[in-house]
Protein backbone atom coordinates (compact mmCIF):
# COMPACT_ATOMS: atom_id res chain seq x y z
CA UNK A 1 -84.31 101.41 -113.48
CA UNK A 2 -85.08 100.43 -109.79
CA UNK A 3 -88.41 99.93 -108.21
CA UNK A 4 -90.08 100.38 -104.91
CA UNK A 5 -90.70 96.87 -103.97
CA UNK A 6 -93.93 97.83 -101.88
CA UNK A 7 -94.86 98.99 -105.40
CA UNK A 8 -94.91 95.81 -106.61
CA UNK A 9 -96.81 94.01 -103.16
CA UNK A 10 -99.58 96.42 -103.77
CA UNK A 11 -99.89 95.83 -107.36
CA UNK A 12 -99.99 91.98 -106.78
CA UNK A 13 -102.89 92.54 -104.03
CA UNK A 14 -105.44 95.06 -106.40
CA UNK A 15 -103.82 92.01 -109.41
CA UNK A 16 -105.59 89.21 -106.62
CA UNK A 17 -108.85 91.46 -106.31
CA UNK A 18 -109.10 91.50 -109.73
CA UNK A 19 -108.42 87.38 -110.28
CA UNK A 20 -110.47 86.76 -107.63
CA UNK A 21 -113.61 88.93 -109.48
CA UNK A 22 -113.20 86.93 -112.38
CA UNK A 23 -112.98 83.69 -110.77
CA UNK A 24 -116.74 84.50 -109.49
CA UNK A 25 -117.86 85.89 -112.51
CA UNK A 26 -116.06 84.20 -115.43
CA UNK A 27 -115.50 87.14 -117.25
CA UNK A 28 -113.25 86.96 -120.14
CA UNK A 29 -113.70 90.74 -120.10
CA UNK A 30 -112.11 91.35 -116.95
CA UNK A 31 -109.77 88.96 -117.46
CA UNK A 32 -108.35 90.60 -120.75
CA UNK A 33 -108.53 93.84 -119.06
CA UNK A 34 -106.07 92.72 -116.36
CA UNK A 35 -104.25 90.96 -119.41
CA UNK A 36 -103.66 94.56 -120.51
CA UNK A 37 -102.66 95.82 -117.25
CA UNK A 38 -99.84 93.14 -117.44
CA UNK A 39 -98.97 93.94 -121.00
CA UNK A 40 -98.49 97.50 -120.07
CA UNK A 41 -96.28 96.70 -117.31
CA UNK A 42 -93.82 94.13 -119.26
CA UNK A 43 -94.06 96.09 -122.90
CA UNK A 44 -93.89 99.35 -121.42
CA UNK A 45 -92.01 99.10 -118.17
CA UNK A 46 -93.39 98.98 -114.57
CA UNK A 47 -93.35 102.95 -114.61
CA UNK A 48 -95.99 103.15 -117.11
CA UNK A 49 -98.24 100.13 -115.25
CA UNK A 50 -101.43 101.22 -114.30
CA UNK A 51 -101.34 100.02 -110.55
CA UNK A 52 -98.03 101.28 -110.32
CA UNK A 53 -99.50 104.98 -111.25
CA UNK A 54 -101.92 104.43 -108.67
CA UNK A 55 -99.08 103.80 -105.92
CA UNK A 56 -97.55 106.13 -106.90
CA UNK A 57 -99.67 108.99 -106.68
CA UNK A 58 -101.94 107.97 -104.08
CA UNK A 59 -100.01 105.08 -101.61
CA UNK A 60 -96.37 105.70 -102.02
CA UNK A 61 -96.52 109.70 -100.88
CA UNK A 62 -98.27 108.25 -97.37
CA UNK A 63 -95.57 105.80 -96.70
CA UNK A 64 -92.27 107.92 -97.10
CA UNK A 65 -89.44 106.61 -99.06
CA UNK A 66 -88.35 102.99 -99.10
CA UNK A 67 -86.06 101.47 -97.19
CA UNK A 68 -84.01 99.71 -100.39
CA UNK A 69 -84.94 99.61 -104.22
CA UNK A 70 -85.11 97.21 -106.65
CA UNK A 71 -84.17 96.23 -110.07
CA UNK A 72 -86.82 96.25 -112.57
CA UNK A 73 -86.22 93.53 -114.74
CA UNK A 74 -87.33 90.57 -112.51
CA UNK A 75 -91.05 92.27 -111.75
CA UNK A 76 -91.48 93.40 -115.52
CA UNK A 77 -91.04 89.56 -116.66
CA UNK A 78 -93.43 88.83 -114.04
CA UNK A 79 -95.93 91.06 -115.56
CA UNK A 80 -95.12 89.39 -119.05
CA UNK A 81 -95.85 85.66 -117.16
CA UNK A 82 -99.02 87.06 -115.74
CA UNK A 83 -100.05 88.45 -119.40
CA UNK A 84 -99.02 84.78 -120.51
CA UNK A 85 -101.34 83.33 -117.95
CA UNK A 86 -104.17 85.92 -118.59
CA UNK A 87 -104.01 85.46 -122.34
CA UNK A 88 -104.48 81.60 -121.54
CA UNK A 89 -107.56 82.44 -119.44
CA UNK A 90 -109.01 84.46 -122.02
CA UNK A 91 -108.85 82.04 -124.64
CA UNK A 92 -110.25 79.15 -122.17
CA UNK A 93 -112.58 81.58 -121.15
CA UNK A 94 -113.94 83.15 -124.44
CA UNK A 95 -113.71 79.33 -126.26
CA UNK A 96 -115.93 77.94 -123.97
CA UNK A 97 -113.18 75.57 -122.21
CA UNK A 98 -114.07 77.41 -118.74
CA UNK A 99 -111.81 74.95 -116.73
CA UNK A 100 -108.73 76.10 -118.88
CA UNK A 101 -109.65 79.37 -117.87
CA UNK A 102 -110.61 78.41 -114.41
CA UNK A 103 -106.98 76.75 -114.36
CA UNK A 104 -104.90 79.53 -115.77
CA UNK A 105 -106.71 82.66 -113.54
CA UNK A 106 -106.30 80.57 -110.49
CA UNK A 107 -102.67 79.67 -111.39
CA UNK A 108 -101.95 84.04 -111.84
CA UNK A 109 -104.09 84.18 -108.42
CA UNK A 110 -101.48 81.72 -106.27
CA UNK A 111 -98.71 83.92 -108.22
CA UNK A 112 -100.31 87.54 -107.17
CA UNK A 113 -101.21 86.07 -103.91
CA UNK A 114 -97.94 85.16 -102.66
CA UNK A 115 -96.85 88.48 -103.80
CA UNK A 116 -99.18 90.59 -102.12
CA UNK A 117 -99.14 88.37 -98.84
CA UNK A 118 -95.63 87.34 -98.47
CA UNK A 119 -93.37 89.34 -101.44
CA UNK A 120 -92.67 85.96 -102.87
CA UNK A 121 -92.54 86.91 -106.71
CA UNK A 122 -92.56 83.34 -108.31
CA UNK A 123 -92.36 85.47 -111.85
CA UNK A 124 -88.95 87.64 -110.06
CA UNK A 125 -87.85 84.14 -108.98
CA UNK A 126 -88.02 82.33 -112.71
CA UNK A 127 -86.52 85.26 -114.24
CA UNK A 128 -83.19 84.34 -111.51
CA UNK A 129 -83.35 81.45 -112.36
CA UNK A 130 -83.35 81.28 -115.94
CA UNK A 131 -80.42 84.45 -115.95
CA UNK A 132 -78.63 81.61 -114.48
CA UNK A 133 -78.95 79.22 -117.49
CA UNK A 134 -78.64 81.60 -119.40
CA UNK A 135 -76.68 84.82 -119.00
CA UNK A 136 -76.63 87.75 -120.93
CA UNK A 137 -74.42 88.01 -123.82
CA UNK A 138 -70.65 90.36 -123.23
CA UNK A 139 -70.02 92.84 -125.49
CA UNK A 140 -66.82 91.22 -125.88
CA UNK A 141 -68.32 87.53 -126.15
CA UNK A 142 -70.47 89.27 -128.94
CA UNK A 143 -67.23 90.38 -130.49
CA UNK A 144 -65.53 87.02 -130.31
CA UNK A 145 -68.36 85.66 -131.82
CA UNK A 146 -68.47 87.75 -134.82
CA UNK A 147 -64.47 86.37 -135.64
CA UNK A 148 -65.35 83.14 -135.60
C-alpha cells in the first residue's frame, strides 16, 4: 500500500503535541493513549491510524492530491518504534522511575519532531537500514532452503 507522505508529517506534529503534553504533565495516561495510537498504526496499518483518519477526512481533501506516494512499510515500523518507546515511558512512568519515562517520551519527541519539522523519519530510516542487513527472504531462496 502507498501513503501520502504529508500524512505522515502531520501525524508526527499532533504525535509532538501529544509528547510534549505529557512531558508537562507526566501522565502515564496520555502516554499509553498515544502508545495505542502507535499500536494501531503498526498492528493495523497506517490506514486504520487514528491521525491518519483525521488527515484524511479533514486535511488531505484541502490540500489536493500529492505530488508522489509512498510505501507503507517504513512509516508503519516507525509507529511500532514509537509504541516501543511509549511502552518504555509508561512503565518508567507508572513504576515511579519518572526519568526513564522522562528519557523515553523525550527520545519519541526528537523522533516526531524531526518528522513533523523536517520529514526526517529516523523510524523510515532504521527500517532502510536494517532491510539492508537483512533482506527479505525469495520465494526461491525459501525453496532452496527447504532441499537442503
Amino acid at each position: 500500500m502507498k501513503v501520502d507522505p504529508r500524512g505522515q508529517r502531520f501525524a508526527a506534529a499532533l504525535t509532538a503535541v501529544v509528547l510534549v503534553a505529557v512531558l508537562l504533565t507526566g501522565s502515564a495516561w496520555l502516554l499509553a493513549a498515544q502508545a495505542v495510537v502507535f499500536g494501531i498504526g503498526a498492528g493495523l496499518g497506517l490506514k486504520y491510524a487514528p491521525y491518519g483518519q483525521i488527515y484524511r477526512r479533514l486535511v488531505r481533501p484541502r490540500l489536493g492530491p500529492p505530488g508522489e506516494l509512498e510505501d507503507e512499510a517504513p512509516p508503519r515500523f516507525s509507529q511500532f518504534v514509537g509504541l516501543v518507546f511509549c511502552v518504555i515511558g509508561v512503565i518508567g512512568y507508572a513504576a515511579g522511575v519518572t526519568p526513564l519515562g522522562i528519557a523515553a517520551t523525550a527520545l519519541a519527541l526528537a523522533a516526531a519532531f524531526l518528522n513533523a519539522a523536517f520529514g526526517l523519519c529516523l523510524g523510515c530510516e532504521m527500517y532502510v537500514m536494517i532491510r539492508r542487513v537483512w533482506p527479505a527472504r525469495t520465494a526461491s531462496h525459501g525453496q532452496s532452503m527447504t532441499r537442503r
